[in-house]
C-alpha atoms as a PDB file:
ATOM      1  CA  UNK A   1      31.341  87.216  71.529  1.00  0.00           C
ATOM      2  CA  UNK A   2      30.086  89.223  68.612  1.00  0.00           C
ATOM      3  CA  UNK A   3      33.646  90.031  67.805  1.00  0.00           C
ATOM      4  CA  UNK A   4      34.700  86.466  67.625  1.00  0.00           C
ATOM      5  CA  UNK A   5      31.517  85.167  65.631  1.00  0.00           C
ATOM      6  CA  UNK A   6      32.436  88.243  62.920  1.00  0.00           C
ATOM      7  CA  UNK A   7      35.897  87.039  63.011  1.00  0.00           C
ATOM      8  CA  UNK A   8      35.021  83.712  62.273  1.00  0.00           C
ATOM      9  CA  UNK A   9      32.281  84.250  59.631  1.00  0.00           C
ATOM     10  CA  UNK A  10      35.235  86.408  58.396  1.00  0.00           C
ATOM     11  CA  UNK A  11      37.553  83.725  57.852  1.00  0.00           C
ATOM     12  CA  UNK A  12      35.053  81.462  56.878  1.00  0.00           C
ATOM     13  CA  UNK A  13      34.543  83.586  53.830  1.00  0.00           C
ATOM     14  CA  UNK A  14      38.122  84.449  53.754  1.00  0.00           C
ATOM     15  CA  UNK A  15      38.822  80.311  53.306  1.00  0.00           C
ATOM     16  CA  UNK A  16      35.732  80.281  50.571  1.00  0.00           C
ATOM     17  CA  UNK A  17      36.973  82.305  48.745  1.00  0.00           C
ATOM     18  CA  UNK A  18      40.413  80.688  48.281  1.00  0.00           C
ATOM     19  CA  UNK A  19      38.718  77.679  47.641  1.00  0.00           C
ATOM     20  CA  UNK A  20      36.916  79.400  44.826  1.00  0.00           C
ATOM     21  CA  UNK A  21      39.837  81.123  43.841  1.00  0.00           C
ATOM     22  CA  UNK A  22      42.244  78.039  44.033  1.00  0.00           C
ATOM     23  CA  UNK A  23      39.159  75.954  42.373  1.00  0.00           C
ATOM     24  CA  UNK A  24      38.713  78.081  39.533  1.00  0.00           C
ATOM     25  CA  UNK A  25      42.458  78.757  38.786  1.00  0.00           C
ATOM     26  CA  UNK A  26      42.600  75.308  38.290  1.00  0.00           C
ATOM     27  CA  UNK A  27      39.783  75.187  36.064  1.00  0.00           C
ATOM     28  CA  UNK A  28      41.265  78.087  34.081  1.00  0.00           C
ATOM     29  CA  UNK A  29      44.604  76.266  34.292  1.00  0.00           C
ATOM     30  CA  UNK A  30      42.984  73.287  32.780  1.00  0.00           C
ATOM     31  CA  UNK A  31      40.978  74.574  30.380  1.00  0.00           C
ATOM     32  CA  UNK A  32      43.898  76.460  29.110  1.00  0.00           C
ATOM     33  CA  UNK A  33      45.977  73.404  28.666  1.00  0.00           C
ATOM     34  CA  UNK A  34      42.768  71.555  26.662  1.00  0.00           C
ATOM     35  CA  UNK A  35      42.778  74.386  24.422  1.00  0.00           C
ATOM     36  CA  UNK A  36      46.762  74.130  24.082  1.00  0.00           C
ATOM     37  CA  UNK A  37      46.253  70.681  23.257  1.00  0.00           C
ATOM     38  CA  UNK A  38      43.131  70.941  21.104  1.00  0.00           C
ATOM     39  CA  UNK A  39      45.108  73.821  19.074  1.00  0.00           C
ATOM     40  CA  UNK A  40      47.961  71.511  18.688  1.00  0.00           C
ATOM     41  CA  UNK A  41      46.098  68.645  17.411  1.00  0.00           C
ATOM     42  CA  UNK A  42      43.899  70.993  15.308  1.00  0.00           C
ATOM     43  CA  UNK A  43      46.659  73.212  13.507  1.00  0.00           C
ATOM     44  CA  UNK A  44      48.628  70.583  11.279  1.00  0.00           C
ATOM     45  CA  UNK A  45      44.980  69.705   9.778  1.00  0.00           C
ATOM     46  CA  UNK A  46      43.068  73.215   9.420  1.00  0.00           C
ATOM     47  CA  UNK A  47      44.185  73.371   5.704  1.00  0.00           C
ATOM     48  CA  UNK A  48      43.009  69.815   4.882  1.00  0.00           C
ATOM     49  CA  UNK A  49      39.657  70.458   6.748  1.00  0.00           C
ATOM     50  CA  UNK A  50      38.875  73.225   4.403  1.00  0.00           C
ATOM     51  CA  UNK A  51      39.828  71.394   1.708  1.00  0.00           C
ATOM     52  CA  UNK A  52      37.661  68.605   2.829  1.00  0.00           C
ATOM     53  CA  UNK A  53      34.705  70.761   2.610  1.00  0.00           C
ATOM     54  CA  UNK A  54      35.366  73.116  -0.317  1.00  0.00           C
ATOM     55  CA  UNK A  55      35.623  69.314  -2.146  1.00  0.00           C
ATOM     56  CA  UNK A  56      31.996  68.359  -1.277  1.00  0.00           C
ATOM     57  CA  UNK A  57      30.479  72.122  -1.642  1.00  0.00           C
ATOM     58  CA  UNK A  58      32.560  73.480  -4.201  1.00  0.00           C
ATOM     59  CA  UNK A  59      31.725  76.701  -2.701  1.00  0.00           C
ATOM     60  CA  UNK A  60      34.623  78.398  -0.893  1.00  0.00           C
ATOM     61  CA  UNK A  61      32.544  79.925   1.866  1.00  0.00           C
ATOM     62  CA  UNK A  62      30.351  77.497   2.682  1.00  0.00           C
ATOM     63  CA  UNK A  63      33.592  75.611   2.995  1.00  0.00           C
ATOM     64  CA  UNK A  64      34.934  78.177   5.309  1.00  0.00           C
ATOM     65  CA  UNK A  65      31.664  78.039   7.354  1.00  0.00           C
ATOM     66  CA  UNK A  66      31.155  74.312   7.715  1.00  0.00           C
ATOM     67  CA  UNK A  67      35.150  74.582   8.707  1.00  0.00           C
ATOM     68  CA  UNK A  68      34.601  76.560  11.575  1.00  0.00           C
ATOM     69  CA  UNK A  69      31.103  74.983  12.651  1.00  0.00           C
ATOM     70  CA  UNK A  70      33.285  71.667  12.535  1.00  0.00           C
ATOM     71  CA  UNK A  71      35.833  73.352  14.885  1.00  0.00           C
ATOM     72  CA  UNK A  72      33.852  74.726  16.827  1.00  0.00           C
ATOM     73  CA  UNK A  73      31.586  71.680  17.395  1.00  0.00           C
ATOM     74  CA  UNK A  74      34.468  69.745  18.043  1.00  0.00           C
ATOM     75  CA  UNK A  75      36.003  72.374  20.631  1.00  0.00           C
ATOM     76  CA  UNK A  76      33.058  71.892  22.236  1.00  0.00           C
ATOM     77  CA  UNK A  77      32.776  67.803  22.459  1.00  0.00           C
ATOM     78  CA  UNK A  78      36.831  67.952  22.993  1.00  0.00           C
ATOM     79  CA  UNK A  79      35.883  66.320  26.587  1.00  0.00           C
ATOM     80  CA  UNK A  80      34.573  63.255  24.942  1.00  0.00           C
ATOM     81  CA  UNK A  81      37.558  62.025  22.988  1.00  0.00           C
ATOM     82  CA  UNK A  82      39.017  59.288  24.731  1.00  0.00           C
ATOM     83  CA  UNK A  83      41.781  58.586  22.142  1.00  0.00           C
ATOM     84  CA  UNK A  84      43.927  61.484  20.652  1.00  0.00           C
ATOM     85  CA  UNK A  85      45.546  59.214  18.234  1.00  0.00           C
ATOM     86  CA  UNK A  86      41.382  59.278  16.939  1.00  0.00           C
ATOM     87  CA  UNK A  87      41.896  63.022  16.776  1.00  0.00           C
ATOM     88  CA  UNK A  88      42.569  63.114  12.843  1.00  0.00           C
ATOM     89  CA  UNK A  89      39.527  61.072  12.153  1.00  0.00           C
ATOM     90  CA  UNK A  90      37.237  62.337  14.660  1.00  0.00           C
ATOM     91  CA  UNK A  91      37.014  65.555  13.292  1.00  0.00           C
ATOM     92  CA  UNK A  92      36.795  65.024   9.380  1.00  0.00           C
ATOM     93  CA  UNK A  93      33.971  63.003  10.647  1.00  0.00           C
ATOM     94  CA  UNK A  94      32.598  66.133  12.467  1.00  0.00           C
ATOM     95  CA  UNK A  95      33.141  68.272   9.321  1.00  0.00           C
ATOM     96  CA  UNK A  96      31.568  65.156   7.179  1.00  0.00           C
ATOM     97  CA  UNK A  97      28.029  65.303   9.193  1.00  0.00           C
ATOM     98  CA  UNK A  98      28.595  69.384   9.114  1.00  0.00           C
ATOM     99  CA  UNK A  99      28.479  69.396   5.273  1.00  0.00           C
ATOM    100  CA  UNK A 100      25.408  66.627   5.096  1.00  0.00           C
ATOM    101  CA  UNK A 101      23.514  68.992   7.415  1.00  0.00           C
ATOM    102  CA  UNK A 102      24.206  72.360   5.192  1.00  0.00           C
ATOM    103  CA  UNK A 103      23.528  70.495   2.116  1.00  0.00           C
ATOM    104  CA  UNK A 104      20.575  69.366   3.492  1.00  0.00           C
ATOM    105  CA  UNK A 105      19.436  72.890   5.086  1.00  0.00           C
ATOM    106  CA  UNK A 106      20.905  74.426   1.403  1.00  0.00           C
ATOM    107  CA  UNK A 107      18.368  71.419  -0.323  1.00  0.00           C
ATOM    108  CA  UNK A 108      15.306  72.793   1.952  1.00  0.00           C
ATOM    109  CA  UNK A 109      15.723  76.490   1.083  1.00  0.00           C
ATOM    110  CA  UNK A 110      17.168  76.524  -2.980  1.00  0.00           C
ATOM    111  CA  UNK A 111      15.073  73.523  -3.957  1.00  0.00           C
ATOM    112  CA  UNK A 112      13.725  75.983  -7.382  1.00  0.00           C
ATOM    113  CA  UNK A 113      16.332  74.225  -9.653  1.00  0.00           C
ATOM    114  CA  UNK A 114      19.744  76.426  -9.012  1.00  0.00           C
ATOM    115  CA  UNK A 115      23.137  74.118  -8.483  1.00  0.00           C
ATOM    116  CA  UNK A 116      23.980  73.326  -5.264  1.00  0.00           C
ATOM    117  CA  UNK A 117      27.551  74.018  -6.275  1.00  0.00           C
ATOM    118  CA  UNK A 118      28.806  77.955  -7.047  1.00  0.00           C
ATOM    119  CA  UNK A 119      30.816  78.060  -9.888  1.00  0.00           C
ATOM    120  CA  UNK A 120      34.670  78.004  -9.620  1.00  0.00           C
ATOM    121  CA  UNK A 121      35.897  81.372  -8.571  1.00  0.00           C
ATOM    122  CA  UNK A 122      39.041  82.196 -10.691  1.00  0.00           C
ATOM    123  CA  UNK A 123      42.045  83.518  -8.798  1.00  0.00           C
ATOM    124  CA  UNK A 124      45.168  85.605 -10.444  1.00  0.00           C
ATOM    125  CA  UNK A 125      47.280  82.193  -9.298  1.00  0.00           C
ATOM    126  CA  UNK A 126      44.887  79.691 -11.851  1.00  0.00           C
ATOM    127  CA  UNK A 127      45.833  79.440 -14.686  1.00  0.00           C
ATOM    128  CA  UNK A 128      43.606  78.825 -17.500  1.00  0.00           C
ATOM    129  CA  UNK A 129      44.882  75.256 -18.160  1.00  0.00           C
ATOM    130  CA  UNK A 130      44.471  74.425 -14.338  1.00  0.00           C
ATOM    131  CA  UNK A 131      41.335  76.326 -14.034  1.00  0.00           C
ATOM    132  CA  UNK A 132      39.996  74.096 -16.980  1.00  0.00           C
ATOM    133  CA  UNK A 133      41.481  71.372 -15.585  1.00  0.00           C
ATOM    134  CA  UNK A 134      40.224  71.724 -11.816  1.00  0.00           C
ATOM    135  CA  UNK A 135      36.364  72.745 -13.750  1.00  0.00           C
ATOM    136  CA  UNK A 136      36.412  69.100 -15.387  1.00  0.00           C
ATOM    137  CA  UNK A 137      37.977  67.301 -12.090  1.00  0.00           C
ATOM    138  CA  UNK A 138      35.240  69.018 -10.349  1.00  0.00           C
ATOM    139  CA  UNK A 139      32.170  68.433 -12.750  1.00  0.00           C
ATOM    140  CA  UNK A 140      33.498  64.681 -12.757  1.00  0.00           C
ATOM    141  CA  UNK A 141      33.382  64.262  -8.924  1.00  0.00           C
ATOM    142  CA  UNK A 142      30.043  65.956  -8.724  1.00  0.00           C
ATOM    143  CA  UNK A 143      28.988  62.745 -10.998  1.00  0.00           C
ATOM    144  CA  UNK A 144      30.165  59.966  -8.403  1.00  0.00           C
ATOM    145  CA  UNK A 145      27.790  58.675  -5.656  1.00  0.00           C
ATOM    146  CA  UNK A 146      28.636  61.244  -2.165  1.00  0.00           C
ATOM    147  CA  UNK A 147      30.593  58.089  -1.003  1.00  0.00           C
ATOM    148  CA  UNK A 148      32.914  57.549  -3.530  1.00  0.00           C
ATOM    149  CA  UNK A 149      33.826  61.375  -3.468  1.00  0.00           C
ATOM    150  CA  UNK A 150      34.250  61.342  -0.237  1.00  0.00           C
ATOM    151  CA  UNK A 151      36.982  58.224  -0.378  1.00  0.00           C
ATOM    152  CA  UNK A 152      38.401  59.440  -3.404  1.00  0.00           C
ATOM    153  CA  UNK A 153      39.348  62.797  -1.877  1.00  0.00           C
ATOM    154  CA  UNK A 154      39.791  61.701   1.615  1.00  0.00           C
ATOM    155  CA  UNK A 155      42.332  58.502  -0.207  1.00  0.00           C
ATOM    156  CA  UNK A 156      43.827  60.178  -3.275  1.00  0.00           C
ATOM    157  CA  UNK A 157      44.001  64.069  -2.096  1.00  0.00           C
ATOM    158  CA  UNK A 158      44.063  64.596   1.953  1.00  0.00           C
ATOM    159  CA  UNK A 159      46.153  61.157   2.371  1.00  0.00           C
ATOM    160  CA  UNK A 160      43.961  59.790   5.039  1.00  0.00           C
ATOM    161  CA  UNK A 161      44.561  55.566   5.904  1.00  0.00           C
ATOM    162  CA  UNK A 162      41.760  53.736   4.436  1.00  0.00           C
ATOM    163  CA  UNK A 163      41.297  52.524   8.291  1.00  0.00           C
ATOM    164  CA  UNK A 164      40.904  56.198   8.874  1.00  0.00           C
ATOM    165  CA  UNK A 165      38.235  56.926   6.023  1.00  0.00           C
ATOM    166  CA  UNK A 166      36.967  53.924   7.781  1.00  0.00           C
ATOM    167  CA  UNK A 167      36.231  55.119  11.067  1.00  0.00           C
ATOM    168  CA  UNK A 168      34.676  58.269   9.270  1.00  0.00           C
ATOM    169  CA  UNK A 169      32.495  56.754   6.584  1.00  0.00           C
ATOM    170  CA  UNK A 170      31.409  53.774   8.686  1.00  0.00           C
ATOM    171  CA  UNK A 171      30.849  49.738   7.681  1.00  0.00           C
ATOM    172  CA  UNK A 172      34.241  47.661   6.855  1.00  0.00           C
ATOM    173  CA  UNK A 173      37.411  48.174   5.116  1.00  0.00           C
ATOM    174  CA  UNK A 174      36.640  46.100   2.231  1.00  0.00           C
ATOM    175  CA  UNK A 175      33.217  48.725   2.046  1.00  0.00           C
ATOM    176  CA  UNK A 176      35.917  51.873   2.194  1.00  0.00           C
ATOM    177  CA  UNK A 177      38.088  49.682  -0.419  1.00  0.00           C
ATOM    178  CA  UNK A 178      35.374  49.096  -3.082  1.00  0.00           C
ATOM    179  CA  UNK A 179      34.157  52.374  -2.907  1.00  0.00           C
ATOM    180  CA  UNK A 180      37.607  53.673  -3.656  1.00  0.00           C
ATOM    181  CA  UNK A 181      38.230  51.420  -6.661  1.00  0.00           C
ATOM    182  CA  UNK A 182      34.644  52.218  -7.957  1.00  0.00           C
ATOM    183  CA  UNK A 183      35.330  55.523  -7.354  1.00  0.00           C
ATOM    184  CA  UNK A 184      38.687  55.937  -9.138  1.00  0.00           C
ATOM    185  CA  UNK A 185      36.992  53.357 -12.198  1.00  0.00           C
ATOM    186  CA  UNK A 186      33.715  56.118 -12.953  1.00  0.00           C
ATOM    187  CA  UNK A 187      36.339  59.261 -12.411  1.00  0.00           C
ATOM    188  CA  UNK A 188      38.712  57.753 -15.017  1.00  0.00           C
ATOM    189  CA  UNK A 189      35.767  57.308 -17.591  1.00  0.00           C
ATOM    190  CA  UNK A 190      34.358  60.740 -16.774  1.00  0.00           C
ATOM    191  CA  UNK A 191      37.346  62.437 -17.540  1.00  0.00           C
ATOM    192  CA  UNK A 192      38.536  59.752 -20.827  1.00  0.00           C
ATOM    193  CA  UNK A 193      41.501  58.754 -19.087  1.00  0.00           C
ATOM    194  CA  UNK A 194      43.196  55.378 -18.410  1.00  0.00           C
ATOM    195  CA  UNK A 195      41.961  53.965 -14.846  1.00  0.00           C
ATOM    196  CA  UNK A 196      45.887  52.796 -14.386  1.00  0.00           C
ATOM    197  CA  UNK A 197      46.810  56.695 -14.284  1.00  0.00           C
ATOM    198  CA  UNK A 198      44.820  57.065 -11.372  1.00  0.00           C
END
Protein backbone atom coordinates (compact mmCIF):
# COMPACT_ATOMS: atom_id res chain seq x y z
CA UNK A 1 0.00 0.00 0.00
CA UNK A 2 2.85 2.34 0.73
CA UNK A 3 4.28 1.43 -2.60
CA UNK A 4 1.20 2.37 -4.48
CA UNK A 5 0.47 5.72 -2.47
CA UNK A 6 4.44 6.71 -3.42
CA UNK A 7 3.66 5.72 -6.87
CA UNK A 8 0.82 7.79 -7.08
CA UNK A 9 2.07 10.93 -5.25
CA UNK A 10 4.83 10.18 -7.83
CA UNK A 11 2.84 10.66 -10.78
CA UNK A 12 0.89 13.19 -9.31
CA UNK A 13 3.98 15.32 -9.28
CA UNK A 14 5.17 13.76 -12.39
CA UNK A 15 1.64 15.25 -14.16
CA UNK A 16 2.37 18.79 -12.17
CA UNK A 17 5.06 19.24 -13.39
CA UNK A 18 4.13 18.88 -17.09
CA UNK A 19 1.45 21.06 -16.44
CA UNK A 20 3.95 23.61 -15.24
CA UNK A 21 6.21 22.80 -17.82
CA UNK A 22 3.57 22.74 -20.72
CA UNK A 23 2.00 26.03 -18.89
CA UNK A 24 5.01 27.95 -18.85
CA UNK A 25 6.31 26.97 -22.36
CA UNK A 26 3.37 28.48 -23.47
CA UNK A 27 3.84 31.51 -21.59
CA UNK A 28 7.43 31.71 -22.88
CA UNK A 29 6.03 30.88 -26.32
CA UNK A 30 3.73 33.78 -26.01
CA UNK A 31 5.64 36.19 -24.59
CA UNK A 32 8.17 35.57 -27.22
CA UNK A 33 5.77 36.18 -30.00
CA UNK A 34 4.53 39.73 -28.11
CA UNK A 35 8.00 40.73 -28.13
CA UNK A 36 8.32 39.61 -31.97
CA UNK A 37 5.44 41.65 -32.58
CA UNK A 38 6.20 44.61 -30.31
CA UNK A 39 9.83 44.67 -32.07
CA UNK A 40 8.17 44.70 -35.36
CA UNK A 41 5.86 47.45 -34.72
CA UNK A 42 8.60 49.32 -32.79
CA UNK A 43 11.63 49.11 -35.36
CA UNK A 44 10.31 51.17 -38.49
CA UNK A 45 9.72 54.13 -35.80
CA UNK A 46 12.86 54.00 -33.31
CA UNK A 47 14.58 56.75 -35.45
CA UNK A 48 11.53 59.07 -35.47
CA UNK A 49 11.04 58.50 -31.65
CA UNK A 50 14.40 59.92 -31.00
CA UNK A 51 13.89 62.50 -33.14
CA UNK A 52 10.68 63.26 -31.47
CA UNK A 53 12.42 63.85 -28.30
CA UNK A 54 15.79 65.36 -29.25
CA UNK A 55 13.07 68.10 -30.96
CA UNK A 56 11.47 69.03 -27.58
CA UNK A 57 14.90 68.67 -25.40
CA UNK A 58 17.36 69.66 -27.78
CA UNK A 59 19.63 67.61 -25.78
CA UNK A 60 20.77 64.40 -27.48
CA UNK A 61 20.86 62.28 -24.35
CA UNK A 62 18.09 63.20 -22.66
CA UNK A 63 16.59 62.34 -26.00
CA UNK A 64 18.16 58.98 -25.91
CA UNK A 65 16.89 58.48 -22.30
CA UNK A 66 13.29 59.59 -22.61
CA UNK A 67 13.56 57.14 -25.92
CA UNK A 68 14.18 54.21 -24.05
CA UNK A 69 11.95 55.12 -20.88
CA UNK A 70 9.20 55.49 -23.71
CA UNK A 71 10.08 51.94 -24.93
CA UNK A 72 10.36 50.55 -22.18
CA UNK A 73 7.12 51.91 -20.64
CA UNK A 74 5.40 50.91 -23.56
CA UNK A 75 6.95 47.22 -23.55
CA UNK A 76 5.57 47.10 -20.45
CA UNK A 77 1.71 48.36 -21.10
CA UNK A 78 2.06 46.32 -24.63
CA UNK A 79 -0.94 44.11 -23.04
CA UNK A 80 -3.23 47.03 -23.07
CA UNK A 81 -3.27 48.01 -26.72
CA UNK A 82 -6.30 46.86 -28.17
CA UNK A 83 -5.64 48.29 -31.69
CA UNK A 84 -2.18 47.82 -33.43
CA UNK A 85 -3.13 50.05 -36.21
CA UNK A 86 -3.00 52.72 -32.76
CA UNK A 87 0.54 51.43 -32.39
CA UNK A 88 2.24 54.55 -34.20
CA UNK A 89 0.33 56.97 -32.10
CA UNK A 90 0.25 55.24 -28.92
CA UNK A 91 3.71 55.45 -28.37
CA UNK A 92 4.74 59.09 -29.50
CA UNK A 93 2.10 59.72 -26.99
CA UNK A 94 4.10 57.63 -24.42
CA UNK A 95 7.35 59.45 -25.38
CA UNK A 96 5.18 62.92 -25.34
CA UNK A 97 4.15 62.46 -21.42
CA UNK A 98 7.97 60.97 -20.99
CA UNK A 99 9.48 64.33 -22.07
CA UNK A 100 6.70 66.55 -19.96
CA UNK A 101 7.75 64.48 -16.93
CA UNK A 102 11.77 65.03 -17.45
CA UNK A 103 11.20 68.57 -18.22
CA UNK A 104 9.32 68.86 -15.35
CA UNK A 105 11.80 66.74 -12.97
CA UNK A 106 14.80 68.87 -15.09
CA UNK A 107 12.47 72.31 -14.01
CA UNK A 108 12.51 71.04 -10.16
CA UNK A 109 16.27 70.42 -9.93
CA UNK A 110 18.05 73.38 -12.50
CA UNK A 111 15.47 76.00 -11.59
CA UNK A 112 18.93 78.67 -10.82
CA UNK A 113 18.49 80.23 -14.34
CA UNK A 114 20.60 77.67 -16.76
CA UNK A 115 18.64 76.70 -20.27
CA UNK A 116 16.74 73.85 -20.24
CA UNK A 117 18.14 73.16 -23.68
CA UNK A 118 22.17 72.06 -24.13
CA UNK A 119 23.60 73.73 -26.84
CA UNK A 120 23.84 72.07 -30.32
CA UNK A 121 26.64 69.59 -30.32
CA UNK A 122 28.55 69.97 -33.67
CA UNK A 123 29.33 66.76 -35.54
CA UNK A 124 32.21 66.33 -38.42
CA UNK A 125 28.86 65.67 -40.83
CA UNK A 126 27.33 69.60 -40.01
CA UNK A 127 28.32 71.78 -41.82
CA UNK A 128 28.63 75.26 -40.78
CA UNK A 129 25.76 76.53 -43.01
CA UNK A 130 23.46 73.65 -41.65
CA UNK A 131 24.75 73.94 -38.22
CA UNK A 132 23.73 77.73 -38.42
CA UNK A 133 20.85 76.86 -40.01
CA UNK A 134 19.55 73.95 -37.61
CA UNK A 135 20.84 76.74 -34.40
CA UNK A 136 18.16 79.34 -35.82
CA UNK A 137 15.39 76.49 -36.68
CA UNK A 138 15.98 75.45 -33.21
CA UNK A 139 16.07 78.87 -31.26
CA UNK A 140 12.79 79.62 -33.38
CA UNK A 141 10.88 76.48 -32.19
CA UNK A 142 12.00 77.00 -28.65
CA UNK A 143 9.85 80.43 -29.15
CA UNK A 144 6.42 78.65 -30.09
CA UNK A 145 3.91 77.59 -27.37
CA UNK A 146 4.97 73.40 -26.45
CA UNK A 147 1.84 72.70 -28.65
CA UNK A 148 2.58 74.20 -31.70
CA UNK A 149 6.15 72.54 -31.60
CA UNK A 150 4.89 69.59 -31.00
CA UNK A 151 2.38 69.72 -34.31
CA UNK A 152 4.83 71.40 -36.26
CA UNK A 153 7.40 68.62 -35.86
CA UNK A 154 5.07 65.79 -35.45
CA UNK A 155 3.13 67.47 -39.11
CA UNK A 156 6.02 69.01 -41.04
CA UNK A 157 9.13 66.64 -39.91
CA UNK A 158 8.03 62.93 -38.59
CA UNK A 159 4.94 62.92 -41.20
CA UNK A 160 2.41 61.89 -38.69
CA UNK A 161 -1.72 62.30 -39.98
CA UNK A 162 -3.11 65.23 -38.29
CA UNK A 163 -5.78 62.47 -36.96
CA UNK A 164 -2.69 60.90 -35.54
CA UNK A 165 -1.19 64.13 -33.79
CA UNK A 166 -4.75 64.07 -32.80
CA UNK A 167 -5.03 61.11 -30.82
CA UNK A 168 -1.61 62.21 -29.19
CA UNK A 169 -2.17 65.86 -28.38
CA UNK A 170 -5.83 65.43 -27.44
CA UNK A 171 -9.18 67.84 -28.20
CA UNK A 172 -10.40 67.97 -32.07
CA UNK A 173 -8.91 68.11 -35.40
CA UNK A 174 -9.75 71.58 -36.08
CA UNK A 175 -7.64 72.16 -32.36
CA UNK A 176 -4.54 69.98 -34.05
CA UNK A 177 -5.29 72.15 -37.38
CA UNK A 178 -5.06 75.67 -35.84
CA UNK A 179 -2.26 74.90 -33.88
CA UNK A 180 -0.42 73.82 -36.98
CA UNK A 181 -1.23 76.93 -39.02
CA UNK A 182 -0.37 79.14 -35.93
CA UNK A 183 2.49 77.27 -35.58
CA UNK A 184 3.92 77.42 -39.13
CA UNK A 185 2.59 81.55 -39.13
CA UNK A 186 5.06 82.53 -35.68
CA UNK A 187 8.00 80.04 -37.18
CA UNK A 188 7.89 81.90 -40.53
CA UNK A 189 8.19 85.38 -38.72
CA UNK A 190 10.86 84.07 -36.35
CA UNK A 191 13.02 83.05 -38.94
CA UNK A 192 11.98 86.34 -41.69
CA UNK A 193 10.70 84.05 -44.12
CA UNK A 194 7.53 83.94 -46.27
CA UNK A 195 4.70 81.78 -44.37
CA UNK A 196 3.87 80.29 -48.13
CA UNK A 197 7.48 78.57 -48.01
CA UNK A 198 6.47 76.67 -45.20
Amino acid sequence: MTTTMATIYDMSNDANDSVRNESTSKALTHEHSDQQRFMELLTPLGDALLRFAYSLTRNYEEAQDITSEAILKAWEQFHTLNNEAAFKPWIFTIARRAVYRHTERKRRFFSFGTSPHAALKPSPDNLPDDLADAQLLYAALDKLSDDQREAVMLFDVLGFSLEEIRQMQGGSLSGVKSRLVRGREKLAALMGVRNDIL
